[in-house]
N, C-alpha and C. Protein backbone atom coordinates (compact mmCIF):
# COMPACT_ATOMS: atom_id res chain seq x y z
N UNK A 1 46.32 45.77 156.18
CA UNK A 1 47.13 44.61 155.89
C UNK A 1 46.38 43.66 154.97
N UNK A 2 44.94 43.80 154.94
CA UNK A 2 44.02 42.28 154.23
C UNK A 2 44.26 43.12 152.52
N UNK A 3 44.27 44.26 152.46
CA UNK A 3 44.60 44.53 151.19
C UNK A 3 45.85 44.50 150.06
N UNK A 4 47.08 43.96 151.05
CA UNK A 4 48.13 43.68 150.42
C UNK A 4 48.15 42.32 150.33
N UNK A 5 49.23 41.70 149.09
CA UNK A 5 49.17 40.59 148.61
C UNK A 5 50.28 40.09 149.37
N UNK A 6 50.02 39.04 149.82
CA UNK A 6 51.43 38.52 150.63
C UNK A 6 52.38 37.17 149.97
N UNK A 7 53.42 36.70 150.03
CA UNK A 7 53.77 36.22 149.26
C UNK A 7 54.53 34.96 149.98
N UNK A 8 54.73 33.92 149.74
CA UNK A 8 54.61 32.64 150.43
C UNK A 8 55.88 32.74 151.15
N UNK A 9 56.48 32.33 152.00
CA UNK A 9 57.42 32.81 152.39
C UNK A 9 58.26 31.29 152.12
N UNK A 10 57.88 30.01 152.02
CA UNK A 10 58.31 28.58 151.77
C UNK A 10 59.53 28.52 151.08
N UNK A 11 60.04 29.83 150.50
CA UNK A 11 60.89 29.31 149.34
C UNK A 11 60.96 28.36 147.85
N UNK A 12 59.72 29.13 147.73
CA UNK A 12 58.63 28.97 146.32
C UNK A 12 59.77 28.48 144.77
N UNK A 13 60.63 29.97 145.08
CA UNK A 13 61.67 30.44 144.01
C UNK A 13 63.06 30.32 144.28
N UNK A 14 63.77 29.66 143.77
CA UNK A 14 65.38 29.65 143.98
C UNK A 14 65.60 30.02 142.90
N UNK A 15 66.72 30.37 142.73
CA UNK A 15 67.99 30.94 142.10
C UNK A 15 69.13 29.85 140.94
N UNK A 16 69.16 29.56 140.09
CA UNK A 16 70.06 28.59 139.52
C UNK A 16 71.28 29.28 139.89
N UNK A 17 72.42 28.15 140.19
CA UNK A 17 72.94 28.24 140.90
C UNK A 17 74.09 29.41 139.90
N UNK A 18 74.29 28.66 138.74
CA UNK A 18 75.33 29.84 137.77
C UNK A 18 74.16 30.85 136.44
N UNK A 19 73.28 31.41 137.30
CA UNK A 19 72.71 32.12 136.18
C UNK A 19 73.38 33.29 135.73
N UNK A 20 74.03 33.96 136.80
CA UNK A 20 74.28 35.51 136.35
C UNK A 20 75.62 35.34 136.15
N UNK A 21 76.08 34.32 136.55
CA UNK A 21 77.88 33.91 135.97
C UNK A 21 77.64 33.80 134.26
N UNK A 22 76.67 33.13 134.27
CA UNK A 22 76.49 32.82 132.66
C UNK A 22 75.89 34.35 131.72
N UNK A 23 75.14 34.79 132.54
CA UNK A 23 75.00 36.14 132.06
C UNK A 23 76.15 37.08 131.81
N UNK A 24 77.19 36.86 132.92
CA UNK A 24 78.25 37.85 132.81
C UNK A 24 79.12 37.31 131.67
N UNK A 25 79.44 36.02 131.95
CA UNK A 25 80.49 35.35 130.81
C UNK A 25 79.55 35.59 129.20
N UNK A 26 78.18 35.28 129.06
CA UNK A 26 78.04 35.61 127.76
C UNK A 26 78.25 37.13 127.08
N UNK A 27 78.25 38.21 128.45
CA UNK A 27 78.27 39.54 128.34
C UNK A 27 79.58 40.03 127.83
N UNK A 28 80.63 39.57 128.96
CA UNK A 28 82.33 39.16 128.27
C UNK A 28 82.80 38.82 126.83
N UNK A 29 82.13 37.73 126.57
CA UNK A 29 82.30 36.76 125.35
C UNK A 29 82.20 37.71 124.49
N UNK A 30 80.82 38.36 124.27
CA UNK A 30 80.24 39.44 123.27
C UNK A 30 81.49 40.97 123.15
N UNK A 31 82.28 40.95 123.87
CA UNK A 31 82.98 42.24 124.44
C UNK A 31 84.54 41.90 124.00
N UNK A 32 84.62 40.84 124.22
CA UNK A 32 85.91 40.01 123.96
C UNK A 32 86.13 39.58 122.70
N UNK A 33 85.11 39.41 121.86
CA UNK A 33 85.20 38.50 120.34
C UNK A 33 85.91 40.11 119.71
N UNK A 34 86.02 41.43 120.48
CA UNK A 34 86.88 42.43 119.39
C UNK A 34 88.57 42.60 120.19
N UNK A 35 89.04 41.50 121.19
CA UNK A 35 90.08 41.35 121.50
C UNK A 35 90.73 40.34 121.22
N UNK A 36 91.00 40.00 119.39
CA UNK A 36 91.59 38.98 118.81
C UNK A 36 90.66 37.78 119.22
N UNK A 37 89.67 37.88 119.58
CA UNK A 37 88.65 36.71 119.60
C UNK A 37 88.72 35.68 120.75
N UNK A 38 90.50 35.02 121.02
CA UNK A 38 90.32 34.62 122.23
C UNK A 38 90.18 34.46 123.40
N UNK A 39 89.40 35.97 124.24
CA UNK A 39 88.88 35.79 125.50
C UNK A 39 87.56 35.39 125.46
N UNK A 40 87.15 36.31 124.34
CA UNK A 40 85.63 35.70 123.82
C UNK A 40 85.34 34.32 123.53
N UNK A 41 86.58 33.73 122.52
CA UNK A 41 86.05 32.24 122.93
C UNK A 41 86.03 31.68 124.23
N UNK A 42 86.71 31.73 124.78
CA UNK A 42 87.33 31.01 126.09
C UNK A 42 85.63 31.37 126.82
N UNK A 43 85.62 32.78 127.45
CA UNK A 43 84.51 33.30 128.21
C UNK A 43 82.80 32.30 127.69
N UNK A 44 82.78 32.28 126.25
CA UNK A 44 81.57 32.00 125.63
C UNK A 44 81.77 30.40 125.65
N UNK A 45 82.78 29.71 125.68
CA UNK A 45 82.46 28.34 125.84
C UNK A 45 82.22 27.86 127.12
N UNK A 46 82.96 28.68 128.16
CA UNK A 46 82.65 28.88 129.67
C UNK A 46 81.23 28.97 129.56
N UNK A 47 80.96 29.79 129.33
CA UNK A 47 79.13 30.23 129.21
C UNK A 47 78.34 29.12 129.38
N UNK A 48 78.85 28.49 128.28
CA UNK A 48 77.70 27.52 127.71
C UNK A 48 77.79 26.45 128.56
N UNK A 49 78.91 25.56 128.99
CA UNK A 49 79.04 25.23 129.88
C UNK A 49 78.26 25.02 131.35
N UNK A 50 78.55 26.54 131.62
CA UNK A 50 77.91 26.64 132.82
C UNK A 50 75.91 26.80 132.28
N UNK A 51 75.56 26.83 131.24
CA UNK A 51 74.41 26.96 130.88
C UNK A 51 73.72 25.35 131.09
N UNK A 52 74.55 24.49 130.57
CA UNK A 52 74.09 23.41 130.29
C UNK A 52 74.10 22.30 131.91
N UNK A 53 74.77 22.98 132.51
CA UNK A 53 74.51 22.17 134.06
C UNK A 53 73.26 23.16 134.66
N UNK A 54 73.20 24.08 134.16
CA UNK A 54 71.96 25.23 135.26
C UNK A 54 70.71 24.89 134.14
N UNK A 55 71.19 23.42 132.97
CA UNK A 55 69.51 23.65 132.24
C UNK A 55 69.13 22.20 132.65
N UNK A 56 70.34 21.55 133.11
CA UNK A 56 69.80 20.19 133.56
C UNK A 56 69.09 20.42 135.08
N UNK A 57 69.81 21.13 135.86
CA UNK A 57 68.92 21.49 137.07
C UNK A 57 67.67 21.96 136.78
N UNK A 58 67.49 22.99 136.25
CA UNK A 58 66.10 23.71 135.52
C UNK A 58 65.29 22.38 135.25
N UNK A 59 65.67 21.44 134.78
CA UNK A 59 64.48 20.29 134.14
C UNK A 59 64.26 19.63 134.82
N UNK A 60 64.81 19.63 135.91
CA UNK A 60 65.06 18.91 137.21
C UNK A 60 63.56 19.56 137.73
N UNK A 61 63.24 20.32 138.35
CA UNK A 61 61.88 21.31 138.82
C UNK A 61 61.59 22.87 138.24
N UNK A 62 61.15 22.66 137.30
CA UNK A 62 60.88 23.92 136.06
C UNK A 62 60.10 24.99 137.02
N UNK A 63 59.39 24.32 137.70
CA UNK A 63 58.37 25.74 138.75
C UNK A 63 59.45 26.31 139.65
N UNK A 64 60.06 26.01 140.38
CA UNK A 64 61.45 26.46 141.36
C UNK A 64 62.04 26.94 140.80
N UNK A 65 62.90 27.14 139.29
CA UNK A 65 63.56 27.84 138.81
C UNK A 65 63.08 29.18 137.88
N UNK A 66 61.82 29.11 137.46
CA UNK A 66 61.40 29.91 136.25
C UNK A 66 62.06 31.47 136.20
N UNK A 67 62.51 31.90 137.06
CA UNK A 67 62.48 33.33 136.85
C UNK A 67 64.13 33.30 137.00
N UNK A 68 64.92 32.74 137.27
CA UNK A 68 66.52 32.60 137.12
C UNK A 68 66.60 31.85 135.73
N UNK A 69 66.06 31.13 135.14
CA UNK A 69 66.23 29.84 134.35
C UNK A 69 66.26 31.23 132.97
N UNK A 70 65.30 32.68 132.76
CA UNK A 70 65.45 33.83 131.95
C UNK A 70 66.62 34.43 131.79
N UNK A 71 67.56 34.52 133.02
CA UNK A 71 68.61 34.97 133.39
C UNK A 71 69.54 33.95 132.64
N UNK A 72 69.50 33.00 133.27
CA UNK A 72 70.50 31.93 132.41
C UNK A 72 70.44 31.43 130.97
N UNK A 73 69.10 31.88 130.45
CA UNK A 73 69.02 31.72 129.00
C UNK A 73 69.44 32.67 128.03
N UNK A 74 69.25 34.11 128.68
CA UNK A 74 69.62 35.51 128.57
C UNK A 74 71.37 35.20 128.02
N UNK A 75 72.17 34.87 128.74
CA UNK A 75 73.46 34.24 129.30
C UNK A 75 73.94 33.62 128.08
N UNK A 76 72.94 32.04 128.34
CA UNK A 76 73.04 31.43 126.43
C UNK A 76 73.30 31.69 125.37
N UNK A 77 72.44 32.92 125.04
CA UNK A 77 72.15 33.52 123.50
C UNK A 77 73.79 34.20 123.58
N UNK A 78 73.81 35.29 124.64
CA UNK A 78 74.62 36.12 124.54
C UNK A 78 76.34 35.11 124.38
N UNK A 79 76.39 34.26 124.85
CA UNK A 79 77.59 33.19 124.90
C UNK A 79 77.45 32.95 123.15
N UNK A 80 76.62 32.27 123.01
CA UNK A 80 76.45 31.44 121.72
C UNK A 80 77.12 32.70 120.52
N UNK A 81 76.30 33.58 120.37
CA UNK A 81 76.59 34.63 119.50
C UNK A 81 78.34 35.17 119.50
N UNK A 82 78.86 34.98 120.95
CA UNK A 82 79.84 35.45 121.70
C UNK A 82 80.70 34.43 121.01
N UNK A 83 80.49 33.27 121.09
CA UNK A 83 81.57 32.37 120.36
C UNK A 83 81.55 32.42 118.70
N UNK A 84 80.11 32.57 118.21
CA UNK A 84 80.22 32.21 117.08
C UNK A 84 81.16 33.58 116.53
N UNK A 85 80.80 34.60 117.00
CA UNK A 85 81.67 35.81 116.48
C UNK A 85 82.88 35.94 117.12
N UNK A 86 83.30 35.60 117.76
CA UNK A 86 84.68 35.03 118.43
C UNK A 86 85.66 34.32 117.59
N UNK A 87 84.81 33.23 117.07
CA UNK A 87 85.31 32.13 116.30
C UNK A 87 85.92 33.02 114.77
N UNK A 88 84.49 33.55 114.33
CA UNK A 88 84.98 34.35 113.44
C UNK A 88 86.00 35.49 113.31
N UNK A 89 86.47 35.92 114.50
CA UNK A 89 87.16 37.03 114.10
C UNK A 89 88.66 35.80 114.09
N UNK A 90 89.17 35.37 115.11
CA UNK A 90 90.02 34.45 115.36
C UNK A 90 90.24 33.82 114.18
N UNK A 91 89.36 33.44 113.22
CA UNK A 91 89.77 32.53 112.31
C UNK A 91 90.43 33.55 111.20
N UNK A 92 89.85 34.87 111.19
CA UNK A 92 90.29 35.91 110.36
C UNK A 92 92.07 36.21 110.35
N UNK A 93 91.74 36.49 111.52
CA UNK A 93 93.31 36.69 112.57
C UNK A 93 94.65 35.81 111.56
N UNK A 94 94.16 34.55 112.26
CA UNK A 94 94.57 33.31 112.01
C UNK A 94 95.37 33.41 110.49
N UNK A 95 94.37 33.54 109.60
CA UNK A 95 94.29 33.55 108.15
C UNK A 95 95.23 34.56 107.62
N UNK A 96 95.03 36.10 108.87
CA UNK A 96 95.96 36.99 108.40
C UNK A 96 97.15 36.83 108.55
N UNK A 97 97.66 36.14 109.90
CA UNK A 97 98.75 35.84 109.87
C UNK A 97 99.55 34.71 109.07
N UNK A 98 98.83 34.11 108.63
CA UNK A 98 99.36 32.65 107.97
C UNK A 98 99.87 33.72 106.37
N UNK A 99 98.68 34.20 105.70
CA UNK A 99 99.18 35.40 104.55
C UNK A 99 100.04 36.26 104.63
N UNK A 100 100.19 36.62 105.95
CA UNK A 100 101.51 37.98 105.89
C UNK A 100 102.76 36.85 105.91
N UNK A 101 102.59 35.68 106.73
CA UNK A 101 103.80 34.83 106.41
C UNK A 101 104.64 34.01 105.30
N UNK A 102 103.40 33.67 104.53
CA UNK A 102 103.48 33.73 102.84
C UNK A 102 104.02 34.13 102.37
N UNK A 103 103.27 35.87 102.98
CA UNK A 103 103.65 36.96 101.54
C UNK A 103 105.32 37.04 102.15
N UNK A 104 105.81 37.48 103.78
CA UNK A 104 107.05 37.96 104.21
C UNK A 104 107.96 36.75 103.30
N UNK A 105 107.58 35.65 102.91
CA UNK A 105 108.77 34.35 102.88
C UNK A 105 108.67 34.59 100.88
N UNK A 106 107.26 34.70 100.24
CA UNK A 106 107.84 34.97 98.82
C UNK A 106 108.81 36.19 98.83
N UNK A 107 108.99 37.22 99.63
CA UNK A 107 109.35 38.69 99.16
C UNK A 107 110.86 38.39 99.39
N UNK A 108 111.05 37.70 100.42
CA UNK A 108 112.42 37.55 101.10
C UNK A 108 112.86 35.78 101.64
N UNK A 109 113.66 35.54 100.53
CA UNK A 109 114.23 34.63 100.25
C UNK A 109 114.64 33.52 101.12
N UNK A 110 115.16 34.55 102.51
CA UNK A 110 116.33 34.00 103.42
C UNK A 110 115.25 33.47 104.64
N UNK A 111 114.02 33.94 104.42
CA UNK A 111 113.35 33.80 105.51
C UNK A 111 112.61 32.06 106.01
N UNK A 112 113.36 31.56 104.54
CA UNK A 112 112.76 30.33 104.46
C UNK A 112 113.86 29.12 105.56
């Protein structure tokens, strides 16, 4: 037993409370920005969201969180990227439909 390392039992390490929510929603977001973009936005602003209350806790006691606070930053990136390419496809979308409506109303007269 004196040769194993034992490990404090105090509750050294907690858990932020939405880390792996934010992990999953940035995971979504990233998955979603190729389903017309808006689940991905929705999911990735969720993300961030929930990032930014689990970074004010984090600053709150940085030693208690360190090893969830990876998880929830993990979460971040993947959200952030998740919206910005979200944003982009959506705005594409957007653009296409506004042009096919253009083009349908020059071709055909009555449509106006």
């Amino acid at each position: 037993m004196s040769d194993q390392l034992l490990e404090p039992t105090s509750g050294s390490s907690s858990t932020l409370p939405n880390a792996s929510t934010t992990l999953v929603l940035g995971i979504v977001s990233l998955v979603g920005c190729f389903l017309w973009g808006l689940p991905g936005l929705v999911c990735g602003i969720i993300g961030l969201i929930l990032h930014k209350k689990d970074k004010a806790l984090y600053l709150t006691n940085p030693s208690t969180y360190q090893e969830s606070y990876k998880t929830a930053k993990a979460g971040y990136v993947c959200s952030l990227i998740g919206v910005i390419l979200s944003s982009i496809v959506f705005a594409i979308i957007i653009f296409y439909f506004i042009f096919a409506i253009a083009l349908f109303s020059t071709l055909n007269p009555t449509f106006r």
